[in-house]
N, C-alpha and C. Protein backbone atom coordinates (compact mmCIF):
# COMPACT_ATOMS: atom_id res chain seq x y z
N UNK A 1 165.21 -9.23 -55.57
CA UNK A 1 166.45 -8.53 -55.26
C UNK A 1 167.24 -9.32 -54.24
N UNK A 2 168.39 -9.31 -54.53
CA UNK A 2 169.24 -9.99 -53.61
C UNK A 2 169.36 -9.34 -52.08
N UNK A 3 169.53 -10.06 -50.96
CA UNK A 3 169.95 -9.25 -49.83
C UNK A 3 171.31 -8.69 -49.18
N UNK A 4 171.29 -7.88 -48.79
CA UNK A 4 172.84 -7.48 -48.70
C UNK A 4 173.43 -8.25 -47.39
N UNK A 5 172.41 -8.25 -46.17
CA UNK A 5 173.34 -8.65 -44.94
C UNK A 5 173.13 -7.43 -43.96
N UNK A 6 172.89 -6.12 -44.32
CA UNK A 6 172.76 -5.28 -43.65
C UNK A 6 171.14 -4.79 -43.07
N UNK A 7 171.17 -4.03 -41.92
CA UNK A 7 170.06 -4.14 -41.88
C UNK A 7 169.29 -2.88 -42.30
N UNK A 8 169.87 -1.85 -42.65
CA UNK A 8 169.18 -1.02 -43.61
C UNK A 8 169.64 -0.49 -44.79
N UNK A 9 168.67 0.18 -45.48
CA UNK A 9 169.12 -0.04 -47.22
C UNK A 9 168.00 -0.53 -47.64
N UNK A 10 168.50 -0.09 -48.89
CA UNK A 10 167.49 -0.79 -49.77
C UNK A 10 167.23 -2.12 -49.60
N UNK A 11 168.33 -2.99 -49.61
CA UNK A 11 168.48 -4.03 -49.84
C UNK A 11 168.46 -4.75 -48.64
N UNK A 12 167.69 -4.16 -47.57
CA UNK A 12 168.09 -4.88 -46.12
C UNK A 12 167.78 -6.16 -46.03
N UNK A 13 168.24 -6.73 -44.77
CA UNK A 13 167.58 -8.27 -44.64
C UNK A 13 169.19 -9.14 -44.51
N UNK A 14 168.77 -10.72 -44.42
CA UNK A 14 169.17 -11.47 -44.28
C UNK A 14 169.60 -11.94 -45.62
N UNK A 15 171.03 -12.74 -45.78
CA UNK A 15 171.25 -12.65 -47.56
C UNK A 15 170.47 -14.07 -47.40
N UNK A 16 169.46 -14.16 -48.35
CA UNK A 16 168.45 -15.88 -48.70
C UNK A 16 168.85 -15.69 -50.21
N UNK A 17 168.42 -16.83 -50.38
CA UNK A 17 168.35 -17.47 -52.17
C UNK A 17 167.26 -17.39 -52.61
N UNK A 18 167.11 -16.72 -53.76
CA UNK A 18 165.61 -17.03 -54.31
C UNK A 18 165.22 -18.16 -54.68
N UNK A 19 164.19 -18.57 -54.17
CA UNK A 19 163.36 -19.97 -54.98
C UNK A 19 162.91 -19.74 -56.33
N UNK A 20 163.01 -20.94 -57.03
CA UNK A 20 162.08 -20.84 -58.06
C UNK A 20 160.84 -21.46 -57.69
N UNK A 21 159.44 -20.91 -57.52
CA UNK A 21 158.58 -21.08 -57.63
C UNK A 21 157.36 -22.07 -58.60
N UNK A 22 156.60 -22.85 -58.23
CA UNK A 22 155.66 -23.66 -59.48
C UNK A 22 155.17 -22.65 -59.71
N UNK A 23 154.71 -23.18 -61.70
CA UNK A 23 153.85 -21.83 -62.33
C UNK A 23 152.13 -22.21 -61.32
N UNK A 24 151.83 -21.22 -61.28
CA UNK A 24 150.14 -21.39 -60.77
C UNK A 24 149.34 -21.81 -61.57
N UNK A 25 148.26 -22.79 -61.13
CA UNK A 25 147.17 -22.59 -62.44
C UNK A 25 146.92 -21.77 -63.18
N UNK A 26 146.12 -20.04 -61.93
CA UNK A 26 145.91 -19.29 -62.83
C UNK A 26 146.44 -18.35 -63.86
N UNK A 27 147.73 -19.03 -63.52
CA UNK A 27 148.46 -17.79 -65.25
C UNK A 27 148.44 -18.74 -66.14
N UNK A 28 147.71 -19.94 -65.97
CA UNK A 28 147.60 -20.50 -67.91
C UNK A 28 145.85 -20.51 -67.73
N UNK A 29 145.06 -19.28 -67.21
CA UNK A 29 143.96 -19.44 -67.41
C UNK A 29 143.71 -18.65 -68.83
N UNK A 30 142.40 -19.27 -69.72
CA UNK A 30 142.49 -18.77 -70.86
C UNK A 30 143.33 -19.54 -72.44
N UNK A 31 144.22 -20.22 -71.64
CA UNK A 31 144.92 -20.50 -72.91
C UNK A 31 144.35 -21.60 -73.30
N UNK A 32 144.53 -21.86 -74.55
CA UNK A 32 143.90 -23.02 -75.66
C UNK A 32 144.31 -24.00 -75.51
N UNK A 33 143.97 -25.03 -74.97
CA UNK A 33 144.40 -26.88 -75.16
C UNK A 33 144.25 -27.09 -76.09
N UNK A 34 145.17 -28.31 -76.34
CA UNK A 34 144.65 -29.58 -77.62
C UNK A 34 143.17 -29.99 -77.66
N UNK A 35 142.78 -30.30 -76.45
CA UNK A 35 141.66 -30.83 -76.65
C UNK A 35 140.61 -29.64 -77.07
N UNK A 36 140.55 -29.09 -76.60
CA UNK A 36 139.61 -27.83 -76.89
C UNK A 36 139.56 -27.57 -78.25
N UNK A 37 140.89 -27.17 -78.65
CA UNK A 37 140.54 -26.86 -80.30
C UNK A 37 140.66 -27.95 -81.11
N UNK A 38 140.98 -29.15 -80.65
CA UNK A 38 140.30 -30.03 -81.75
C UNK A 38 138.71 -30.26 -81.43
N UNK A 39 138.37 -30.21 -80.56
CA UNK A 39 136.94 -29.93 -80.72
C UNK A 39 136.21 -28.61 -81.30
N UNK A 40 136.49 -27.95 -80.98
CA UNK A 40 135.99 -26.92 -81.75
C UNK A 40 136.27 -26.83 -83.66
N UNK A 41 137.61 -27.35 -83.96
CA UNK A 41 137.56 -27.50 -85.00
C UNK A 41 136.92 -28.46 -85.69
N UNK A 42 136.44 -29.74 -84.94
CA UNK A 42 135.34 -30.65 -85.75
C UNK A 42 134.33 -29.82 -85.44
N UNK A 43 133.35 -29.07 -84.65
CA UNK A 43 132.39 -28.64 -84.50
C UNK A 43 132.27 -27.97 -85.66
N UNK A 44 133.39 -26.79 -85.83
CA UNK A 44 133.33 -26.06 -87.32
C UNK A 44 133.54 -26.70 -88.74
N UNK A 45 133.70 -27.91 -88.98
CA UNK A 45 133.72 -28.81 -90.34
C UNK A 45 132.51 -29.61 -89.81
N UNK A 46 131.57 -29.87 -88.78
CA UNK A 46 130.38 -30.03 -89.07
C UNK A 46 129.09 -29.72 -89.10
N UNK A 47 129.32 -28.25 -88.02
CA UNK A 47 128.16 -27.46 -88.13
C UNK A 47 128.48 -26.36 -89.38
N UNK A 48 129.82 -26.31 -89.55
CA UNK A 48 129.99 -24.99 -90.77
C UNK A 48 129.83 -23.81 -89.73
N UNK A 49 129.45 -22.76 -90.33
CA UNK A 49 129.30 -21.45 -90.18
C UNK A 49 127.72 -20.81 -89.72
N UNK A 50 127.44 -19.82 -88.80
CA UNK A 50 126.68 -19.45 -88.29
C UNK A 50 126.23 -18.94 -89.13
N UNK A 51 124.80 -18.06 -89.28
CA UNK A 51 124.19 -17.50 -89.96
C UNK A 51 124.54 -15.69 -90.20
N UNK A 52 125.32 -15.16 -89.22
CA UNK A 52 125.74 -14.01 -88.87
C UNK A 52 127.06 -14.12 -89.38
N UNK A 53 128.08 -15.49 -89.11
CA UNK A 53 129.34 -15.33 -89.74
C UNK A 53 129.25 -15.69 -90.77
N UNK A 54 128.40 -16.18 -91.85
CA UNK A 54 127.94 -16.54 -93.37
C UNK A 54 128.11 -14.58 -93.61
N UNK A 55 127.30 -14.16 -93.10
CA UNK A 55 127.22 -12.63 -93.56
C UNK A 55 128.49 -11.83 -93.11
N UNK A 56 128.87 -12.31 -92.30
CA UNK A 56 130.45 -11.73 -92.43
C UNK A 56 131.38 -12.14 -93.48
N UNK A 57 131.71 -13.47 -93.70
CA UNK A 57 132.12 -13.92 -94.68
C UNK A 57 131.82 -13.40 -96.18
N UNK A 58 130.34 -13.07 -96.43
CA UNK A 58 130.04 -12.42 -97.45
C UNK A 58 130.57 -10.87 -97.48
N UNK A 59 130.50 -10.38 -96.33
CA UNK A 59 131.22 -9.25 -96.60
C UNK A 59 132.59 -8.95 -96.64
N UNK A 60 133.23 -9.63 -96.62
CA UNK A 60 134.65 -10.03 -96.70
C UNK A 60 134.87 -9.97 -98.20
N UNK A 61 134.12 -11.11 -98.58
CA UNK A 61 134.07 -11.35 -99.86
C UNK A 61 133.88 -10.20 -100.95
N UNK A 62 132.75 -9.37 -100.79
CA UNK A 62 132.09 -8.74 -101.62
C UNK A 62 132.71 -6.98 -101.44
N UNK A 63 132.71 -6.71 -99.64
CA UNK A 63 133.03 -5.65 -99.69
C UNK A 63 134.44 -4.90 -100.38
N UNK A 64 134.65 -3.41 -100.08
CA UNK A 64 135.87 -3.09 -100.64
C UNK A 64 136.66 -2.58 -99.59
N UNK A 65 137.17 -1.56 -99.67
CA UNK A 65 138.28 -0.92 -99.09
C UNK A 65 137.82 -0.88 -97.25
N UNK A 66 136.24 -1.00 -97.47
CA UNK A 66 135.71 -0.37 -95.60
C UNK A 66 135.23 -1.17 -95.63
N UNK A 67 135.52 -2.82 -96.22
CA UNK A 67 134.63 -4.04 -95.65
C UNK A 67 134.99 -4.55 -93.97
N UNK A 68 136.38 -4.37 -93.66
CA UNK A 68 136.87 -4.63 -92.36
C UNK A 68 136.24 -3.97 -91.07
N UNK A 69 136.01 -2.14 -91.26
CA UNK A 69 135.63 -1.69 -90.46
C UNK A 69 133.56 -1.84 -90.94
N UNK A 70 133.37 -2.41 -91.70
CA UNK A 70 131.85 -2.76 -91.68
C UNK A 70 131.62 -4.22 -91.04
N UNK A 71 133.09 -4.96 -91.16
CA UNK A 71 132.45 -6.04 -90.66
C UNK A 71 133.09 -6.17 -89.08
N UNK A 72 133.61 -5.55 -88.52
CA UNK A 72 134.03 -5.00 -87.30
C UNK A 72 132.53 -4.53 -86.39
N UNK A 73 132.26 -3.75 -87.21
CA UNK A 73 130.79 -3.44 -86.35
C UNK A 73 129.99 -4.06 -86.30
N UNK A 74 129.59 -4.82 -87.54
CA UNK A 74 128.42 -5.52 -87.26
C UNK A 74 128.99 -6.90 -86.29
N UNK A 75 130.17 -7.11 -86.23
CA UNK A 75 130.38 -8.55 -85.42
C UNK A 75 130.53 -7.41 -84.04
N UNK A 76 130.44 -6.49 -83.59
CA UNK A 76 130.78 -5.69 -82.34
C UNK A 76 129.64 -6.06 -81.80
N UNK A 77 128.21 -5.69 -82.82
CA UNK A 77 127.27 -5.86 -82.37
C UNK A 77 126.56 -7.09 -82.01
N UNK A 78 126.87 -7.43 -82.66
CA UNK A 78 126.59 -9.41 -82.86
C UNK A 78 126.88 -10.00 -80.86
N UNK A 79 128.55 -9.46 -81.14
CA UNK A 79 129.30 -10.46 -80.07
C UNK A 79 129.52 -9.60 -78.23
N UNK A 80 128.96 -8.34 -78.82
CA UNK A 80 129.23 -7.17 -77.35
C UNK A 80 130.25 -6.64 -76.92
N UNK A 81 131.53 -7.10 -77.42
CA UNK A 81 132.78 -6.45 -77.11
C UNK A 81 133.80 -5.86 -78.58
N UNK A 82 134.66 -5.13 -78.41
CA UNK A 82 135.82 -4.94 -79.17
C UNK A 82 136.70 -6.12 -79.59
N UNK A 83 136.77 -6.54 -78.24
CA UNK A 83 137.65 -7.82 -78.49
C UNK A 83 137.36 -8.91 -78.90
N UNK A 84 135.89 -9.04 -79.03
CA UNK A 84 135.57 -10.53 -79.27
C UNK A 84 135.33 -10.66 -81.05
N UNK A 85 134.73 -9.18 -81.32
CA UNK A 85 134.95 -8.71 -82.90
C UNK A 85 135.93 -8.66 -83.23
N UNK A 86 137.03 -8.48 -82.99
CA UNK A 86 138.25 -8.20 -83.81
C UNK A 86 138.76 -9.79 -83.71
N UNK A 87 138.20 -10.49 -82.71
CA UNK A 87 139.22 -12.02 -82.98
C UNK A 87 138.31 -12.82 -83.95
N UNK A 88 136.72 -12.50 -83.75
CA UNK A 88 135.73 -13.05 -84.77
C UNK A 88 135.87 -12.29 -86.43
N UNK A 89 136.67 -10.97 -86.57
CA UNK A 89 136.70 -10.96 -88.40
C UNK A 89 137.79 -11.45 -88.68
N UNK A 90 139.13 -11.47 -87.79
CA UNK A 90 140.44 -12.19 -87.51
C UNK A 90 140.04 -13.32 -88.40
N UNK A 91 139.22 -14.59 -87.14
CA UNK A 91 138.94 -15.75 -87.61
C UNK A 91 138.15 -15.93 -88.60
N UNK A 92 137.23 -15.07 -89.40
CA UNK A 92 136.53 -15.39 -90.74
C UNK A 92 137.09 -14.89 -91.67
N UNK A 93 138.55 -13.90 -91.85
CA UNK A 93 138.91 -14.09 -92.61
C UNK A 93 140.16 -15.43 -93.04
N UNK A 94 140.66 -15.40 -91.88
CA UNK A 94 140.97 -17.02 -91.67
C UNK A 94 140.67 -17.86 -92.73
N UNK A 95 139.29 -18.41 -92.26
CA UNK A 95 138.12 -19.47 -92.98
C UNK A 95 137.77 -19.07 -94.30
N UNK A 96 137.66 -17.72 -94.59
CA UNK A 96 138.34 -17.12 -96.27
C UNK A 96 139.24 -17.94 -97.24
N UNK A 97 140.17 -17.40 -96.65
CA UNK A 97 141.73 -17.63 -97.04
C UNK A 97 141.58 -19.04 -97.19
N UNK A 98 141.26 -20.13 -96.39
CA UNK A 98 141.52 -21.25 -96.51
C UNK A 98 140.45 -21.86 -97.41
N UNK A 99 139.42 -21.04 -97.52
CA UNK A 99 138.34 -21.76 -98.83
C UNK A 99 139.69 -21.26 -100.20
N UNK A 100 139.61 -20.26 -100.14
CA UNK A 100 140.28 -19.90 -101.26
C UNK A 100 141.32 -20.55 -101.58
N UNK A 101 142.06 -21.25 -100.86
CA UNK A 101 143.30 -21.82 -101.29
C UNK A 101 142.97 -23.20 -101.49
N UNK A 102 141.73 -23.55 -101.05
CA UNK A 102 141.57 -24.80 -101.70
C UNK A 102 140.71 -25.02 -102.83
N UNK A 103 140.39 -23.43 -103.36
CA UNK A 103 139.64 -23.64 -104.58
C UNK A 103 140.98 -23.63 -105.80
N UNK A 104 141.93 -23.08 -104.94
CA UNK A 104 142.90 -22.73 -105.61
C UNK A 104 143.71 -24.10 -106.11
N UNK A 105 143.85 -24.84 -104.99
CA UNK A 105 144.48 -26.23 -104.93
C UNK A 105 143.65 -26.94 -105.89
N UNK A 106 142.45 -27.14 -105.36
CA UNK A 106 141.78 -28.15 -106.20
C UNK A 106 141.58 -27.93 -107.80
């Protein structure tokens, strides 16, 4: 808020300029580098798929209408949170989609 000059009010104080401030480290904590996900993405074209996300994947595949909320739980249980399941059936259906389009392509 700007200052008025006066000394009471809302707005009391001395009139200053706001600075713009450097961003801090910690508000880009969390976010994804280059480097990071290109590593992780060779990790996943050479280890492939876990043995738990193979069975997610299969249920993707196979299930019907309540395959999402079946495979929601079992990755809840797998991974311990809400959040980490919903970004893990997110990302295997992902890895779906992209088999499929290259069975499609090829």
């Amino acid at each position: 808020m700007a200052r008025s000059g006066i000394a009471k009010g809302k707005n009391s104080g001395h009139v200053t300029e706001q600075r713009e401030l450097a961003v801090k480290p910690s508000r880009t904590k969390g976010k994804l580098g280059k480097r990071t996900a290109l590593c992780r993405e060779i990790a996943r074209e050479v280890a492939g798929l876990s043995p738990y996300e193979r069975r997610i994947l299969d249920m993707i595949k196979t299930g019907g209408s309540s395959a999402d909320k079946r495979v929601y739980k079992y990755a809840k249980r797998r991974l311990g949170s809400h959040k980490r399941a919903v970004a893990k059936r997110e990302d295997i259906k992902a890895v779906n989609s992209k088999m499929r389009a290259k069975q499609a392509g090829a």
